[in-house]
C-alpha atoms as a PDB file:
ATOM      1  CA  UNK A   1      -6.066  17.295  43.684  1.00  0.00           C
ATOM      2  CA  UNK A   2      -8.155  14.260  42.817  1.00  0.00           C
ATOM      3  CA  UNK A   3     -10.663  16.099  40.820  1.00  0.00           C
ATOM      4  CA  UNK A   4      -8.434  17.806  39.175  1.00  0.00           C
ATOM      5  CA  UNK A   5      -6.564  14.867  38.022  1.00  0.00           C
ATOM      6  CA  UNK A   6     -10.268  13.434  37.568  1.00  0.00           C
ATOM      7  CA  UNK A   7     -11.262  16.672  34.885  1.00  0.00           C
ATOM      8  CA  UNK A   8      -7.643  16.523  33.496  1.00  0.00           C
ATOM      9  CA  UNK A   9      -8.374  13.038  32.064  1.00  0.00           C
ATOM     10  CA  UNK A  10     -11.683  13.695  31.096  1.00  0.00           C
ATOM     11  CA  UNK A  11     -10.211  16.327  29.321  1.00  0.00           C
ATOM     12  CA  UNK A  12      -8.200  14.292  27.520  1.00  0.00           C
ATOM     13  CA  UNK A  13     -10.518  11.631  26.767  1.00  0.00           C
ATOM     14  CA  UNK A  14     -12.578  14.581  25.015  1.00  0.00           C
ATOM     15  CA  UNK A  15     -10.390  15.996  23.386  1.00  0.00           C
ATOM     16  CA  UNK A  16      -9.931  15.930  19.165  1.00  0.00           C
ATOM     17  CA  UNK A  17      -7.268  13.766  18.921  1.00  0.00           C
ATOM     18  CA  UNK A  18      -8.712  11.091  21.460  1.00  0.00           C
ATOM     19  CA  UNK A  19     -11.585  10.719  18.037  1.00  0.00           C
ATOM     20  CA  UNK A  20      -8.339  10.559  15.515  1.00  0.00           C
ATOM     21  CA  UNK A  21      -9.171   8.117  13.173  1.00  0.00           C
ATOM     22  CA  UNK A  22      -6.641   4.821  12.655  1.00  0.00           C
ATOM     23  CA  UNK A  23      -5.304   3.568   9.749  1.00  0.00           C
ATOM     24  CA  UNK A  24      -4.188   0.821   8.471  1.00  0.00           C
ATOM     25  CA  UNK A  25      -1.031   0.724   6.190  1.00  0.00           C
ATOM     26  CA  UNK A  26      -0.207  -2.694   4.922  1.00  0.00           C
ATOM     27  CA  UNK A  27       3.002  -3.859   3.513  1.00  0.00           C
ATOM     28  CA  UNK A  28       4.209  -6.446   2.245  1.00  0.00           C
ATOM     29  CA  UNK A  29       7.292  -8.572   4.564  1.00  0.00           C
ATOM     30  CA  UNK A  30       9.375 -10.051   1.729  1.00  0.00           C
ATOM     31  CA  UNK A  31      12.594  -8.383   0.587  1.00  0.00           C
ATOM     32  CA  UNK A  32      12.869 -10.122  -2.679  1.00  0.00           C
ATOM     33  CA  UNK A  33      10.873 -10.804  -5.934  1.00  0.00           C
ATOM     34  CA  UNK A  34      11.071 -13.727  -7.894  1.00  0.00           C
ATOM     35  CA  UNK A  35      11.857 -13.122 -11.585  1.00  0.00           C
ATOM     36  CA  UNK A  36      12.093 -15.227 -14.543  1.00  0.00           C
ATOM     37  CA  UNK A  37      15.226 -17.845 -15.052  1.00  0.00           C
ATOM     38  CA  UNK A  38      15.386 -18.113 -11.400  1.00  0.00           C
ATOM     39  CA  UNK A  39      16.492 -14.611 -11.271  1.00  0.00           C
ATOM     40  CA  UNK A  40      15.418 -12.364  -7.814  1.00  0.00           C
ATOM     41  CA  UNK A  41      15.152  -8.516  -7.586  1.00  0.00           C
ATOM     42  CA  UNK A  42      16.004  -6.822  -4.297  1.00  0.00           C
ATOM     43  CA  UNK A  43      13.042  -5.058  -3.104  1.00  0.00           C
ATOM     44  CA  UNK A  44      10.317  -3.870  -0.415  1.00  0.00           C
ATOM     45  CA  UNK A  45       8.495  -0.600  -0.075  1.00  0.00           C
ATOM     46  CA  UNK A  46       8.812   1.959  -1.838  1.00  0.00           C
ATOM     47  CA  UNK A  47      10.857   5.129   0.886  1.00  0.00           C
ATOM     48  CA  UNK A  48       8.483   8.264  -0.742  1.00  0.00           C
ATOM     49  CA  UNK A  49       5.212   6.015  -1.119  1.00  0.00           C
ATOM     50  CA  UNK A  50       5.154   5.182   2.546  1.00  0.00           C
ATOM     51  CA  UNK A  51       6.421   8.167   4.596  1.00  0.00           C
ATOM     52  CA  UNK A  52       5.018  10.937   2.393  1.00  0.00           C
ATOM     53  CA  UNK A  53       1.678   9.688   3.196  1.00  0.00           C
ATOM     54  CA  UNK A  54       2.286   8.489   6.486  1.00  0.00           C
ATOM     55  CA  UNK A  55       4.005  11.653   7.409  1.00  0.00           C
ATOM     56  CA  UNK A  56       0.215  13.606   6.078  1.00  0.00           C
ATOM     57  CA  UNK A  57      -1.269  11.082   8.469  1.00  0.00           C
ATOM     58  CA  UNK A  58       0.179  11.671  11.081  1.00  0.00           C
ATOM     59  CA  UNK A  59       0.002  15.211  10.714  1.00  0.00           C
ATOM     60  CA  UNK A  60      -3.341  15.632  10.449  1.00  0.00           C
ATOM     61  CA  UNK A  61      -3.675  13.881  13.749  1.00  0.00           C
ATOM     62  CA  UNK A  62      -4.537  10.399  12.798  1.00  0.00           C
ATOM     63  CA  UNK A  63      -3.521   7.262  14.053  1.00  0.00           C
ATOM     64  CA  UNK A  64      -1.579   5.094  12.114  1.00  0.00           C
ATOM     65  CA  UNK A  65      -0.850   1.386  12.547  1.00  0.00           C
ATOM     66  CA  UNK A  66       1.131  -0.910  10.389  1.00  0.00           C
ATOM     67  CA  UNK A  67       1.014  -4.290   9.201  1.00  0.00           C
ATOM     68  CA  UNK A  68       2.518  -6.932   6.926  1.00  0.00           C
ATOM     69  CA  UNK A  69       1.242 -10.409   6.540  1.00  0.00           C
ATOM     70  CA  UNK A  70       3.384 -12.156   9.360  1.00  0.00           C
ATOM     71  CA  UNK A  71       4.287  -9.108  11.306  1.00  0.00           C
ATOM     72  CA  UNK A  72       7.594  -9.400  10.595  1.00  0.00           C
ATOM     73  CA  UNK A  73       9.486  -5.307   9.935  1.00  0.00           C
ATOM     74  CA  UNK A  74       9.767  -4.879   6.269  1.00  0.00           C
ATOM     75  CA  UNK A  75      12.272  -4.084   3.999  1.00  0.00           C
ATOM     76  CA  UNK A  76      12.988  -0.729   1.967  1.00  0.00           C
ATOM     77  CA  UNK A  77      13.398  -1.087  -1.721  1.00  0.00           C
ATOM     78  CA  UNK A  78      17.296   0.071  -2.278  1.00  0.00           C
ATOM     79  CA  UNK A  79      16.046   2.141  -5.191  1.00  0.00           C
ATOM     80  CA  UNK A  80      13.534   4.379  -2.789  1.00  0.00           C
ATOM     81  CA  UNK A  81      16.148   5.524  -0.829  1.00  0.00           C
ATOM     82  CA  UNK A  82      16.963   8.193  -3.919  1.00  0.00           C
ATOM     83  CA  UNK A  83      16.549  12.234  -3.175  1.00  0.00           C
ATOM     84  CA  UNK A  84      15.161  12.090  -6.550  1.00  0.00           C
ATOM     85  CA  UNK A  85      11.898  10.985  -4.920  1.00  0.00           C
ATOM     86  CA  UNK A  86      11.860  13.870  -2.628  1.00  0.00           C
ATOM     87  CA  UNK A  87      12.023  16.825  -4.552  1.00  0.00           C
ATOM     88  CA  UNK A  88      15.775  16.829  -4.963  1.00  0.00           C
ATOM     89  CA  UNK A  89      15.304  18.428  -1.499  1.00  0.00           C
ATOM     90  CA  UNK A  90      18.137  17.479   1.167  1.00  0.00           C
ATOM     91  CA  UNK A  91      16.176  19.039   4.488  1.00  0.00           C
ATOM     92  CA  UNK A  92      12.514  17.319   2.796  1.00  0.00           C
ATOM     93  CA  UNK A  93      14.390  14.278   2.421  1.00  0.00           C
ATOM     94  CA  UNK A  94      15.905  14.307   5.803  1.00  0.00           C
ATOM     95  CA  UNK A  95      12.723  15.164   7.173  1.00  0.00           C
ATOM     96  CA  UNK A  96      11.173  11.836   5.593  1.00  0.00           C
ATOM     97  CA  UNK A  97      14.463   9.489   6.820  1.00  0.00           C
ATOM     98  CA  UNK A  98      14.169  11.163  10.381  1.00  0.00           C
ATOM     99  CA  UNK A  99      10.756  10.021  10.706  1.00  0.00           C
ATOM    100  CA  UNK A 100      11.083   6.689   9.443  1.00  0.00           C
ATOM    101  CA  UNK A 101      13.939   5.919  11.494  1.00  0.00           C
ATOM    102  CA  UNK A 102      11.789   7.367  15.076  1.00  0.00           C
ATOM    103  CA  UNK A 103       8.935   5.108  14.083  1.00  0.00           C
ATOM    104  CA  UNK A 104      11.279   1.936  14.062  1.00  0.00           C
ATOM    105  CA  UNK A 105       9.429   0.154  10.940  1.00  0.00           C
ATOM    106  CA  UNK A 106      12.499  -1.508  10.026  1.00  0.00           C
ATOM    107  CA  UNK A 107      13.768  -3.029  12.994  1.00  0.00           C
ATOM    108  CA  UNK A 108      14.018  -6.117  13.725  1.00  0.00           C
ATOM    109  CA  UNK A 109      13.363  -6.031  17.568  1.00  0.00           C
ATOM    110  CA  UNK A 110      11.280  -2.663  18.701  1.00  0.00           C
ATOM    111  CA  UNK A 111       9.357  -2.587  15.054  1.00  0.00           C
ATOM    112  CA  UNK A 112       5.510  -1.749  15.997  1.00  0.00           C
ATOM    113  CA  UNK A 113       4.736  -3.558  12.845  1.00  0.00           C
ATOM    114  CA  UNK A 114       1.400  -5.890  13.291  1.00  0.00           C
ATOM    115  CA  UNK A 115       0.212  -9.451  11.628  1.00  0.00           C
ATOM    116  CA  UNK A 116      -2.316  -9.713   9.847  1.00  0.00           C
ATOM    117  CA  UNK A 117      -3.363 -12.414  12.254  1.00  0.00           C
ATOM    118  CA  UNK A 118      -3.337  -9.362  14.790  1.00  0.00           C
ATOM    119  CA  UNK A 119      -5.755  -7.357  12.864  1.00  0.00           C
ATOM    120  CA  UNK A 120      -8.355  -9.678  12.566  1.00  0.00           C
ATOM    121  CA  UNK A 121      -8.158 -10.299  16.476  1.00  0.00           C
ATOM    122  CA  UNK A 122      -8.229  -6.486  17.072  1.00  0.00           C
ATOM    123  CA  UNK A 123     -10.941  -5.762  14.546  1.00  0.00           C
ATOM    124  CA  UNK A 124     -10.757  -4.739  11.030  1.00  0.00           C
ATOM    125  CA  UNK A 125     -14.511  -2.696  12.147  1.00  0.00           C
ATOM    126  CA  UNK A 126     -12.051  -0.515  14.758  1.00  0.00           C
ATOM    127  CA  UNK A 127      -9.732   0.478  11.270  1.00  0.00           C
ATOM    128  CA  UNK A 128     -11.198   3.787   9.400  1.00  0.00           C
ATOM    129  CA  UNK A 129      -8.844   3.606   5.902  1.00  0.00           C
ATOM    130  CA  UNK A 130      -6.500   1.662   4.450  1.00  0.00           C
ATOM    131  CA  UNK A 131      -3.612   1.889   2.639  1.00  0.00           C
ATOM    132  CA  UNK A 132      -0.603   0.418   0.813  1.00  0.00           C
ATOM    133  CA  UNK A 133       2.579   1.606  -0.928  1.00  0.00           C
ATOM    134  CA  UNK A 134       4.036  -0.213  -3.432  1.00  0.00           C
ATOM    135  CA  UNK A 135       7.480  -1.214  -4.098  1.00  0.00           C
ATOM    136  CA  UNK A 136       7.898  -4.637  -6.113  1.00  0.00           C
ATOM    137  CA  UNK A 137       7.418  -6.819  -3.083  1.00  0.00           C
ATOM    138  CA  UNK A 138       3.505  -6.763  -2.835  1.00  0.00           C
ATOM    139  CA  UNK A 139       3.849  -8.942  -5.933  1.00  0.00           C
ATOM    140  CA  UNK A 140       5.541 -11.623  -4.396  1.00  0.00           C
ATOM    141  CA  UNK A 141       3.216 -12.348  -1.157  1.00  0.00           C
ATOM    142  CA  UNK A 142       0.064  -9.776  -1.238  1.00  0.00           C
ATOM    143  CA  UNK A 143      -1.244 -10.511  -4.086  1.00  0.00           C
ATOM    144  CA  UNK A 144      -2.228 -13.654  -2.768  1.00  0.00           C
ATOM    145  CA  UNK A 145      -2.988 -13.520   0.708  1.00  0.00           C
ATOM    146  CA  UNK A 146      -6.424 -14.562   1.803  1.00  0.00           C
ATOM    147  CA  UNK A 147      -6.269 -12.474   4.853  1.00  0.00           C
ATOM    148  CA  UNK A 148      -5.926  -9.494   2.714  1.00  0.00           C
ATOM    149  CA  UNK A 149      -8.355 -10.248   0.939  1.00  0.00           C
ATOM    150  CA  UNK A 150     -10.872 -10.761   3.590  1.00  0.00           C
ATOM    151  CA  UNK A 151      -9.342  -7.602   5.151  1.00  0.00           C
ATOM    152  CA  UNK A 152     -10.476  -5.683   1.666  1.00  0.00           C
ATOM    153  CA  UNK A 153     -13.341  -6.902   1.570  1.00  0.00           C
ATOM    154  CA  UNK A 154     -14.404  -5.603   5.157  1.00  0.00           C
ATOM    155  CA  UNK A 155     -13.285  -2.339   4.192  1.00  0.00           C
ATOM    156  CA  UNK A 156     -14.869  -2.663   1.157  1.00  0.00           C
ATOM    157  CA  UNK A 157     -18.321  -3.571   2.142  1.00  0.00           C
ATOM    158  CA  UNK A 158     -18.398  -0.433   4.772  1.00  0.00           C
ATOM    159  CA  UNK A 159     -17.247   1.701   1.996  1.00  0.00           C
ATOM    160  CA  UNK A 160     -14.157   2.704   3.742  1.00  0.00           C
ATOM    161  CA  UNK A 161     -11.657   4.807   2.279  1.00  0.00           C
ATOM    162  CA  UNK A 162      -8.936   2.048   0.891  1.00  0.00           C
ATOM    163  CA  UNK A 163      -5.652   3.461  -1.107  1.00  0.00           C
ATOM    164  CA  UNK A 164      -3.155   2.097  -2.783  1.00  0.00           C
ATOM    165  CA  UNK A 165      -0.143   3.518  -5.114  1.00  0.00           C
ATOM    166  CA  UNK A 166       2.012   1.954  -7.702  1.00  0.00           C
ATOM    167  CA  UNK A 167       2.530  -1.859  -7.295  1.00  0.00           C
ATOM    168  CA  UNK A 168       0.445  -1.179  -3.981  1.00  0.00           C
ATOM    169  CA  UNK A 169      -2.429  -1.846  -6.283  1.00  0.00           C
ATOM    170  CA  UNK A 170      -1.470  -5.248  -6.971  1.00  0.00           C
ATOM    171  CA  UNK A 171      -2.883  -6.502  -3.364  1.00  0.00           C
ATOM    172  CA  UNK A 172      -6.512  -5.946  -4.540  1.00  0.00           C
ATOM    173  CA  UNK A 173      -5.694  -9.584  -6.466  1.00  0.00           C
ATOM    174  CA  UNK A 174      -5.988 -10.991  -3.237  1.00  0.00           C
ATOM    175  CA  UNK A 175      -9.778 -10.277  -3.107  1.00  0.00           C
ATOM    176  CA  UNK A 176      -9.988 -12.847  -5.764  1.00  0.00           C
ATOM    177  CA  UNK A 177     -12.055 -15.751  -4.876  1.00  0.00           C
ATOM    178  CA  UNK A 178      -9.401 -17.855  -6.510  1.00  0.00           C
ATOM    179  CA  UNK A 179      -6.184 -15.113  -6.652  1.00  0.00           C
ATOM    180  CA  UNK A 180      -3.710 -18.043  -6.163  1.00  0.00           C
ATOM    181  CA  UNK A 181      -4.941 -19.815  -9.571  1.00  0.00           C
ATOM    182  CA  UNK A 182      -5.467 -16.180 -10.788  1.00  0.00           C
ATOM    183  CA  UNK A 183      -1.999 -15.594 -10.128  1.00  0.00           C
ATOM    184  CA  UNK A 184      -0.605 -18.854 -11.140  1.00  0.00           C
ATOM    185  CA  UNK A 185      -2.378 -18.404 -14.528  1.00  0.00           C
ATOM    186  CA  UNK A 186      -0.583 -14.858 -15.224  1.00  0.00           C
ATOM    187  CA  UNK A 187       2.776 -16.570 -14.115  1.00  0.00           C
ATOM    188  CA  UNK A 188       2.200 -19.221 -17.196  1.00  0.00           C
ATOM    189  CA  UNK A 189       1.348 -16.461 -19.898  1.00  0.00           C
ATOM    190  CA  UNK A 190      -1.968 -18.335 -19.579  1.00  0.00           C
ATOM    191  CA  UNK A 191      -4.810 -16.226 -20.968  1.00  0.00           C
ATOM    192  CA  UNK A 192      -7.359 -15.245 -18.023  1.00  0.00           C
ATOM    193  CA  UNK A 193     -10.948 -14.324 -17.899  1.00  0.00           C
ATOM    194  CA  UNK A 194     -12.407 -11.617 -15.727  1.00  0.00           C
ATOM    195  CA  UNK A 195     -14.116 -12.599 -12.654  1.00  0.00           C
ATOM    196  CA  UNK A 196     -17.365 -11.201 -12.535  1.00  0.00           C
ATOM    197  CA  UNK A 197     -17.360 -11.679  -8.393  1.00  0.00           C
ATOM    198  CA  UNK A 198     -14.153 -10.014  -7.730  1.00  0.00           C
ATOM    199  CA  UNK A 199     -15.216  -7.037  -5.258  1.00  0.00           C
ATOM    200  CA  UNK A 200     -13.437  -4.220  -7.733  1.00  0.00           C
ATOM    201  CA  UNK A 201     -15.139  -5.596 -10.901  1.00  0.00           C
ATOM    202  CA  UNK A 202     -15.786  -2.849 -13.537  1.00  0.00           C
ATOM    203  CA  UNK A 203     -14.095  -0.107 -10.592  1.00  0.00           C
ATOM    204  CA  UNK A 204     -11.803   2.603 -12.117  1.00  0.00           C
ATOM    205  CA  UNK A 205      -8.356   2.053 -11.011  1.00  0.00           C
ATOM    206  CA  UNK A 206      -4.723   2.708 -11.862  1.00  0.00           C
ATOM    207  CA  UNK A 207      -1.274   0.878 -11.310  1.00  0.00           C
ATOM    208  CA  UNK A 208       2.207   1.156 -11.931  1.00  0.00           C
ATOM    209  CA  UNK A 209       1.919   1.158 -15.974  1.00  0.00           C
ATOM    210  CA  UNK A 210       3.521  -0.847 -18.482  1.00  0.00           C
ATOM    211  CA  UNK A 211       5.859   1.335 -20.078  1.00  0.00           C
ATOM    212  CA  UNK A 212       6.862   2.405 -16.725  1.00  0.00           C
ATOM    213  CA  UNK A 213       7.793  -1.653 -15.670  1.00  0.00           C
ATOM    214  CA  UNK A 214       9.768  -2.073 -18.955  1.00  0.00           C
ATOM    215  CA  UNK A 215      11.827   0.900 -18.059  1.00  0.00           C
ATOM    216  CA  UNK A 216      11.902   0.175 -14.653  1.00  0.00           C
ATOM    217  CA  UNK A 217      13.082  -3.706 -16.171  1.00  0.00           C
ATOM    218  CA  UNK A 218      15.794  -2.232 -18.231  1.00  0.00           C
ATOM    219  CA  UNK A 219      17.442   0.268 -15.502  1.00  0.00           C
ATOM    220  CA  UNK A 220      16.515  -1.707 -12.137  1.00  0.00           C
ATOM    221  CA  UNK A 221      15.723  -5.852 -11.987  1.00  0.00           C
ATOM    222  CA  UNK A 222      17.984  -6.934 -14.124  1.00  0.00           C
ATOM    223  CA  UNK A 223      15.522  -9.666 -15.044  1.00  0.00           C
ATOM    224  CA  UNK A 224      11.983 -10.375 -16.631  1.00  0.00           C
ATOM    225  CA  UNK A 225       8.629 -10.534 -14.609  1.00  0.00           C
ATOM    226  CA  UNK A 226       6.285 -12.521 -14.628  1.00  0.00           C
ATOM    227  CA  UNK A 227       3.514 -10.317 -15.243  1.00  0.00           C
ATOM    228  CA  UNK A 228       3.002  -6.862 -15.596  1.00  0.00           C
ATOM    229  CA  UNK A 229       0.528  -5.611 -12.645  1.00  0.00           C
ATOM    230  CA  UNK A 230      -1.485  -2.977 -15.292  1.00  0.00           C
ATOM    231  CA  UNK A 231      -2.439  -6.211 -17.131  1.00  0.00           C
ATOM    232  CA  UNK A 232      -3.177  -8.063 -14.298  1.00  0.00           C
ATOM    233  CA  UNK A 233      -5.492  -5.860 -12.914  1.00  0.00           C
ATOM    234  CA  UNK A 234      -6.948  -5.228 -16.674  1.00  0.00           C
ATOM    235  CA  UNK A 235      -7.500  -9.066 -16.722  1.00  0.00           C
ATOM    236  CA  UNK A 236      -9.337  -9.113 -13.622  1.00  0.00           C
ATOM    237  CA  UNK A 237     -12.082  -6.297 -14.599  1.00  0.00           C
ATOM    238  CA  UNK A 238     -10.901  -3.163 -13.522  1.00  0.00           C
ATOM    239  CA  UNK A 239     -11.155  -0.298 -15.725  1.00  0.00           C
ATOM    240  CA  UNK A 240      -7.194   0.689 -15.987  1.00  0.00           C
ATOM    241  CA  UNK A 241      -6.626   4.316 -16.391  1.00  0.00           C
ATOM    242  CA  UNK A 242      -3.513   6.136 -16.465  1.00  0.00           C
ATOM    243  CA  UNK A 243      -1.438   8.911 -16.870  1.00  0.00           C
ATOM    244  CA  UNK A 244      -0.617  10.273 -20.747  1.00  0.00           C
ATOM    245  CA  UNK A 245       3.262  10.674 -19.695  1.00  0.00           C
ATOM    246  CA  UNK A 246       5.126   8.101 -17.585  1.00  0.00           C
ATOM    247  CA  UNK A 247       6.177   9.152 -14.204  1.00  0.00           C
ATOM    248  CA  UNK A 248       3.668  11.908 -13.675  1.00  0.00           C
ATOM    249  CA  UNK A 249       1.142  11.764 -11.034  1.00  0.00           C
ATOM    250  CA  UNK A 250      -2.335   9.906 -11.762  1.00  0.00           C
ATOM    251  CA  UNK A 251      -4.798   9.252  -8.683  1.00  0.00           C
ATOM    252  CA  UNK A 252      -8.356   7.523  -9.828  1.00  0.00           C
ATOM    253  CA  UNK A 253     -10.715   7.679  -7.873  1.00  0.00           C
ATOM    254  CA  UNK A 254     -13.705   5.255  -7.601  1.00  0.00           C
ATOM    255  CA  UNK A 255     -16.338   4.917  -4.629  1.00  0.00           C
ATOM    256  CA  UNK A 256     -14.191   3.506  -1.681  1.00  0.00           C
ATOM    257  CA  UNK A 257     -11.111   2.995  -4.047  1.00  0.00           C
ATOM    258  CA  UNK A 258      -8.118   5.125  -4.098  1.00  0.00           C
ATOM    259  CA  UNK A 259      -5.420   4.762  -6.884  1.00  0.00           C
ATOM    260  CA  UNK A 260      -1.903   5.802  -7.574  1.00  0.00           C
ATOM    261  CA  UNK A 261       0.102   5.047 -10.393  1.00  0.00           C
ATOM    262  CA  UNK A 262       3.567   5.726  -9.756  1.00  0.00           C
ATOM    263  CA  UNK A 263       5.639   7.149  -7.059  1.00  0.00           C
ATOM    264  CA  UNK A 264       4.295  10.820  -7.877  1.00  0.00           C
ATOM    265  CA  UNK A 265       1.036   9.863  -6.950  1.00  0.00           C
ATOM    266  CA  UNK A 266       1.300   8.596  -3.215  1.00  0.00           C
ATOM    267  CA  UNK A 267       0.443  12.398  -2.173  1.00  0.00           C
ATOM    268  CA  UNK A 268      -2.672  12.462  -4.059  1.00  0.00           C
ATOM    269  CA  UNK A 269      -3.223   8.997  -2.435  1.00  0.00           C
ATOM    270  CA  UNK A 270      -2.849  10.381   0.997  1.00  0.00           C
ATOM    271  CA  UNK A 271      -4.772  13.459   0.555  1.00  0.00           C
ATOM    272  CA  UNK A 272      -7.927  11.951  -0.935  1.00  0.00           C
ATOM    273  CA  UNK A 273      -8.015   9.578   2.092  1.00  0.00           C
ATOM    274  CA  UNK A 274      -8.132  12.436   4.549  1.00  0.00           C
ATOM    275  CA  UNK A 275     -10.440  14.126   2.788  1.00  0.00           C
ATOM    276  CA  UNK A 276     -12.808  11.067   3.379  1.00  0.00           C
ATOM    277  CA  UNK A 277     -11.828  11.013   7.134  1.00  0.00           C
END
């Protein structure tokens, strides 16, 4: 009975999904954006961006682990939570809602959420992709984060597969050398010169676009940004691409670097990081 318990976990230690690769999707923990006039927008992931890929994930037997900067669950963006996003399909929807809610992301007690504190202890070398939804929030804490950005720019120097859709894009700000005066700058309306040693300098890349943030500022925050994140990332020295119609997907591509421009594009995302897996 012993060495049959004995070849039963060999077994199991050999077999495909003991190899699954584990990735790292990063969020951001606020639930709020600060706008102009002292005005806030209520906000968080994005619902399709994170489970559509994360569902993929999962289904293709990979490992998935989540973080935000403090560890703390995050929030969903009220907005997401639209079956608009999922095909105007009830049992897809329910599919996506079901899952979320078994994984616990949101709550407060049993979330397996991570810090980014944790990730550093366990090893950003023991993480095979990474990736990000958006949502507004990574615009309020991401973009500056120095963890993040050293976390990037592991991935990034083993040419790791690293996606990001829609505002998720944002983050790669926080590879700046000097993102908080980067960011500061942009807050001001102060003009802002690329910065030649910024890891993604001249890469191909796409964000949530402008035309899409002034409709999404007229329908949704009731309130001006600061910045818009396809200028941001323009200022910086990426090469900003994007789709010829608003709200249609639009994944670039470039080494490592995976791009999504709006919420139509976080399957494209997904399935050009499993290709590299």
């Amino acid at each position: 009975m012993k060495i049959r318990l004995i070849l039963a976990s060999a077994a199991l230690l050999l077999s495909p999904l003991s190899f699954a690769d584990n990735i790292l999707v990063v969020m951001s923990d606020k639930s709020e954006m600060a706008l102009k006039n002292d005005k806030t927008y209520k906000t968080g992931f994005y619902f399709n961006e994170l489970m559509e890929p994360v569902k993929q994930f999962i289904d293709a037997g990979h490992t998935v682990t989540f973080a935000t900067p403090s560890g703390v669950a995050p929030a969903m963006d009220p907005n997401s939570d639209s079956l608009s996003l999922f095909k105007e399909d009830q049992k897809y929807y329910d599919t996506h809602k079901a899952l979320l809610n078994e994984l616990k992301i949101m709550d407060p007690v049993s979330s397996p959420v991570i810090s980014f504190n944790r990730v550093e202890q366990i090893g950003v070398d023991k993480f095979d992709a990474f990736f990000a939804p958006g949502g507004h929030a990574p615009m309020q804490d991401l973009v500056v984060d120095d963890q993040l950005g050293r976390i990037l720019t592991a991935f990034h120097n083993a040419k790791k597969p690293t996606g990001l859709v829609c505002h998720g894009p944002i983050a790669l700000l926080s590879a700046l050398p000097n993102n908080d005066e980067f960011v500061d700058s942009l807050k001001k309306g102060k003009s802002v010169k690329p910065s030649s040693d910024w890891i993604y300098s001249g890469y191909d890349m796409t964000v949530f676009s402008n035309s899409e943030e002034v409709t999404a500022t007229k329908y949704y925050l009731d309130g001006d940004m600061f910045y818009f994140p396809q200028n941001a990332l323009s200022q910086a020295g990426g090469d900003y691409q994007r789709n010829d119609a608003d709200w249609t997907a639009k994944v670039v591509v470039d080494r490592e670097l995976i791009t999504g421009q709006n919420p139509a594009s976080a399957m494209g995302v997904a399935q050009e990081i499993i290709k590299r897996l």
